[in-house]
C-alpha atoms as a PDB file:
ATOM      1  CA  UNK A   1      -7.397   7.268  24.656  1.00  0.00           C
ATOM      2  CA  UNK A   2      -6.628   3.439  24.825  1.00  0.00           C
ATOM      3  CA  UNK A   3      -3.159   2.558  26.161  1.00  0.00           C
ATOM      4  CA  UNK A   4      -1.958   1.555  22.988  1.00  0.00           C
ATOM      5  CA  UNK A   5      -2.359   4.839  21.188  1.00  0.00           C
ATOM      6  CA  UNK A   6      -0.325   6.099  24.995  1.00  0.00           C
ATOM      7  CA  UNK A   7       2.313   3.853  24.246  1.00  0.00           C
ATOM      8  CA  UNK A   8       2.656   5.070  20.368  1.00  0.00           C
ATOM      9  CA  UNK A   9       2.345   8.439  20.873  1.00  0.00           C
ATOM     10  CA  UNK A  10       5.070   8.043  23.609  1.00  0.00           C
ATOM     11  CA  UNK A  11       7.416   6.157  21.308  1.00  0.00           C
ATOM     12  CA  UNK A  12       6.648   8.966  18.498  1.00  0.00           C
ATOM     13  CA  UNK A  13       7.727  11.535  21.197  1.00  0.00           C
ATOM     14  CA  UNK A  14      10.571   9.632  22.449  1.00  0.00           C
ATOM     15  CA  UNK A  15      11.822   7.199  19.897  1.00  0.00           C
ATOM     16  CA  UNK A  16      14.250   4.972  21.340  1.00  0.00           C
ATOM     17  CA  UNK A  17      17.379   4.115  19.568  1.00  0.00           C
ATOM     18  CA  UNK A  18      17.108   7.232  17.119  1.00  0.00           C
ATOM     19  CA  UNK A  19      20.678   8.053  16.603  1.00  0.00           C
ATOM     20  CA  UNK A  20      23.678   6.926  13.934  1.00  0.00           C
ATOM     21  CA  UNK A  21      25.739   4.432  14.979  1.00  0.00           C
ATOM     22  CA  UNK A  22      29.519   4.419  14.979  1.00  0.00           C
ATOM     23  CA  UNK A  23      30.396   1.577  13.234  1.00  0.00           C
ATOM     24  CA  UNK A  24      27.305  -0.073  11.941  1.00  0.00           C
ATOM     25  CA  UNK A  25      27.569  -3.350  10.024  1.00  0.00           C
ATOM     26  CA  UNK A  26      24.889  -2.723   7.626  1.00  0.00           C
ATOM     27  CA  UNK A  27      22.281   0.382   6.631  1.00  0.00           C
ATOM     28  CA  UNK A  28      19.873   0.903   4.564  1.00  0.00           C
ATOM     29  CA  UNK A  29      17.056   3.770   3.680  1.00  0.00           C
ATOM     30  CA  UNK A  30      13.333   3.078   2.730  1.00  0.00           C
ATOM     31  CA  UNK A  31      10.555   5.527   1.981  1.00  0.00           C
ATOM     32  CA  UNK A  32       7.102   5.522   1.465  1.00  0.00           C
ATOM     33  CA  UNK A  33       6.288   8.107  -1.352  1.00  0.00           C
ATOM     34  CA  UNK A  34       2.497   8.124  -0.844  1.00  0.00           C
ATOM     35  CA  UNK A  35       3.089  10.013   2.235  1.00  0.00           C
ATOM     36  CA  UNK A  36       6.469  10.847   2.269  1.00  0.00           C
ATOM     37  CA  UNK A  37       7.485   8.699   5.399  1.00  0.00           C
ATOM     38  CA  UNK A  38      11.687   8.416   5.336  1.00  0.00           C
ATOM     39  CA  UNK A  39      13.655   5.783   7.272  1.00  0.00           C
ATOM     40  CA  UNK A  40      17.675   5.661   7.580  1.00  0.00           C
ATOM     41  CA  UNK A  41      18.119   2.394   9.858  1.00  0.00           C
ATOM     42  CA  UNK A  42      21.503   1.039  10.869  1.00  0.00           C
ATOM     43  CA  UNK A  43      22.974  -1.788  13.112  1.00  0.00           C
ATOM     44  CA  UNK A  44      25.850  -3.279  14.179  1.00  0.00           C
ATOM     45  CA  UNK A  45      25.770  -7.503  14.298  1.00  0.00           C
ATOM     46  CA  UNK A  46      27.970  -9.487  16.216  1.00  0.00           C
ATOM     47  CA  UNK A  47      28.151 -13.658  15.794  1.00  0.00           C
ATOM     48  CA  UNK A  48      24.904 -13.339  14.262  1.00  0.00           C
ATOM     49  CA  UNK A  49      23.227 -10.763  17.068  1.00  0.00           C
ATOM     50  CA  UNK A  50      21.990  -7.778  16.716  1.00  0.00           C
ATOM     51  CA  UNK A  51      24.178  -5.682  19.338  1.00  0.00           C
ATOM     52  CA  UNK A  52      23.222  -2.148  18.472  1.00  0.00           C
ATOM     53  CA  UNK A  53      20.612  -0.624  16.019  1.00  0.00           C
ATOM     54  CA  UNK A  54      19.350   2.669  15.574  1.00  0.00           C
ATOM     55  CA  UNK A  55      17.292   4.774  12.911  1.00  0.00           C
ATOM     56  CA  UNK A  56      17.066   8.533  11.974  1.00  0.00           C
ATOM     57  CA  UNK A  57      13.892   9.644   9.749  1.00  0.00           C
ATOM     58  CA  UNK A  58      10.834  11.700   9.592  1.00  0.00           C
ATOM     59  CA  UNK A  59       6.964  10.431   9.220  1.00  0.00           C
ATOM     60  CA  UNK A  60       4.078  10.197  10.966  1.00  0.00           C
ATOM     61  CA  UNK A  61       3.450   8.759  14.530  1.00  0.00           C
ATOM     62  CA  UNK A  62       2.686   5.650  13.239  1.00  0.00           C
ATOM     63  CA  UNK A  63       6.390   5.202  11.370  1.00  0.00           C
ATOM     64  CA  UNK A  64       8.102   6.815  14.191  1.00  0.00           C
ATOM     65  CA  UNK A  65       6.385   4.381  16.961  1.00  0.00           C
ATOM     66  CA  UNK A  66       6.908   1.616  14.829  1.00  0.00           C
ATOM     67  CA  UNK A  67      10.357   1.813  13.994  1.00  0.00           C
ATOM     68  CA  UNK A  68      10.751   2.754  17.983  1.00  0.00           C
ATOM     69  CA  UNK A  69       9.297  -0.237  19.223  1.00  0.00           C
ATOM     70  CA  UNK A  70      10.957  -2.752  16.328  1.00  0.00           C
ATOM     71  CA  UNK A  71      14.362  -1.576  17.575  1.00  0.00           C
ATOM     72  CA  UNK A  72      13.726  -2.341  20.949  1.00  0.00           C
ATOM     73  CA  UNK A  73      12.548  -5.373  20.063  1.00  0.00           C
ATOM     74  CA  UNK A  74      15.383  -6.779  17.836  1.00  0.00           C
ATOM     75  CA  UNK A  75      18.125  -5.315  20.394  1.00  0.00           C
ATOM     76  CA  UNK A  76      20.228  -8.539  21.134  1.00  0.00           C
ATOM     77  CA  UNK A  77      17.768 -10.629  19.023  1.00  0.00           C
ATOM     78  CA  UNK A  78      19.583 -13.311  16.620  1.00  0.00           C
ATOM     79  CA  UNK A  79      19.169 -12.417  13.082  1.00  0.00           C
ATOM     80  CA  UNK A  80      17.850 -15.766  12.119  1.00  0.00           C
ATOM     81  CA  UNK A  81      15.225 -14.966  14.597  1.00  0.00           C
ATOM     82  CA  UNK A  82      14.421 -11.629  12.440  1.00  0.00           C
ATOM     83  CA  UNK A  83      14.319 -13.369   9.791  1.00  0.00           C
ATOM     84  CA  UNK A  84      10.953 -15.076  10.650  1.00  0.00           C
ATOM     85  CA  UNK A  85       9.374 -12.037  11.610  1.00  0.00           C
ATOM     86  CA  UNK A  86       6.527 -10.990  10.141  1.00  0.00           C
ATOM     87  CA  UNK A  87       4.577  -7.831   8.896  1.00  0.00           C
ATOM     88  CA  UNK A  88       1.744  -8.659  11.471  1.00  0.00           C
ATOM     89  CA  UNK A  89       4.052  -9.408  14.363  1.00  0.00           C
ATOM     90  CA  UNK A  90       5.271  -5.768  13.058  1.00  0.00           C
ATOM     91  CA  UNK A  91       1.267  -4.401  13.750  1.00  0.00           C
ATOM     92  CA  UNK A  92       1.182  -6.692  16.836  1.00  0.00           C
ATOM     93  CA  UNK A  93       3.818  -4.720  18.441  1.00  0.00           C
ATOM     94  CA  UNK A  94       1.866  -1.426  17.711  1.00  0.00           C
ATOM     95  CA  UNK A  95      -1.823  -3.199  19.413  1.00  0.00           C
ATOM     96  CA  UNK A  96      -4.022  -1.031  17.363  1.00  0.00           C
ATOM     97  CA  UNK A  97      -6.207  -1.378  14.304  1.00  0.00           C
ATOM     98  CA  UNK A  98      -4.828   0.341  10.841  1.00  0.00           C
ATOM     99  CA  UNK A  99      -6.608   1.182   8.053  1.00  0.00           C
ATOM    100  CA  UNK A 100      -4.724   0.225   4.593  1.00  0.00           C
ATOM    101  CA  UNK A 101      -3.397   3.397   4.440  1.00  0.00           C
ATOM    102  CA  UNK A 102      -1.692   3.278   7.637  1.00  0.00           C
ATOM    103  CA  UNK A 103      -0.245  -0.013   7.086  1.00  0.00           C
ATOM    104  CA  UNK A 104       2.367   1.088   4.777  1.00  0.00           C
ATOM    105  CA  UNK A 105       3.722   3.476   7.589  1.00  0.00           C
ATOM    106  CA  UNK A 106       3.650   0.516  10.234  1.00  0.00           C
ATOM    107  CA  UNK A 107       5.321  -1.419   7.854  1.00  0.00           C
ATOM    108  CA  UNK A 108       8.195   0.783   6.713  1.00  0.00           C
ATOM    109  CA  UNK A 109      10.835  -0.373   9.122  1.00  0.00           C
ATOM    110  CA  UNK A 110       9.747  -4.210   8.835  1.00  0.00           C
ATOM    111  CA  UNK A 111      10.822  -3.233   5.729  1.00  0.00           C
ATOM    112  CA  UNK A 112      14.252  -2.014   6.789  1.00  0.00           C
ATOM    113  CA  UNK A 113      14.592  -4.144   9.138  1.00  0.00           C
ATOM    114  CA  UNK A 114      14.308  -7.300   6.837  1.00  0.00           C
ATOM    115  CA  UNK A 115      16.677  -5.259   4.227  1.00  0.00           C
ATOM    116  CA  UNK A 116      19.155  -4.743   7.020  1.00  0.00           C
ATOM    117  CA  UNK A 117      19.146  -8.251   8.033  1.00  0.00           C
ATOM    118  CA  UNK A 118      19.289 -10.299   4.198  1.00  0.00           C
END
């Protein structure tokens, strides 16, 4: 097994930041109904920063992982920095190859993400 498919199975097994938060600023909840992938993702902004964030759901490793690693990576990240990001800096984080079936599960909290953030 490559390192990458390590590092999303270990986010799948141990999201980070999967919880509520106490006092989020904004939330949101996307879905994917061709495989039934579910994403509630909150966060809590402070002079235009992303303090806290955090997601509850259920999908597939690939969902899971990827909404894992895109919290980490927008923790104390400016919003107007979010808003540049892209779906393939989304599938960058993740290192692997997808096939377009997969894509819409990698994608799913991009998609909150950006709805969060607008």
């Amino acid at each position: 097994m490559s390192i990458y498919a390590d590092l999303i199975l270990d986010h799948y097994k141990n999201p980070r930041n999967n919880k509520m938060l106490e006092d989020p600023t904004s939330t949101v909840d996307v879905n994917n109904p061709l495989c039934g992938d579910k994403l509630h993702m909150e966060l809590s902004e402070k002079d235009g920063v992303v303090e806290h964030i955090g997601f509850t759901g259920d999908g597939c490793a690939i969902s899971i992982a990827s909404a894992s690693m895109l919290t980490e990576y927008a923790k104390g990240k400016n919003v107007s920095e979010l808003v540049d990001l892209s779906g393939q800096d989304v599938i960058g984080l993740l290192g692997i190859e997808l096939t377009p079936n997969r894509m819409k599960c990698a994608l799913l909290s991009w998609e909150a993400l950006i709805k969060l953030i607008q």
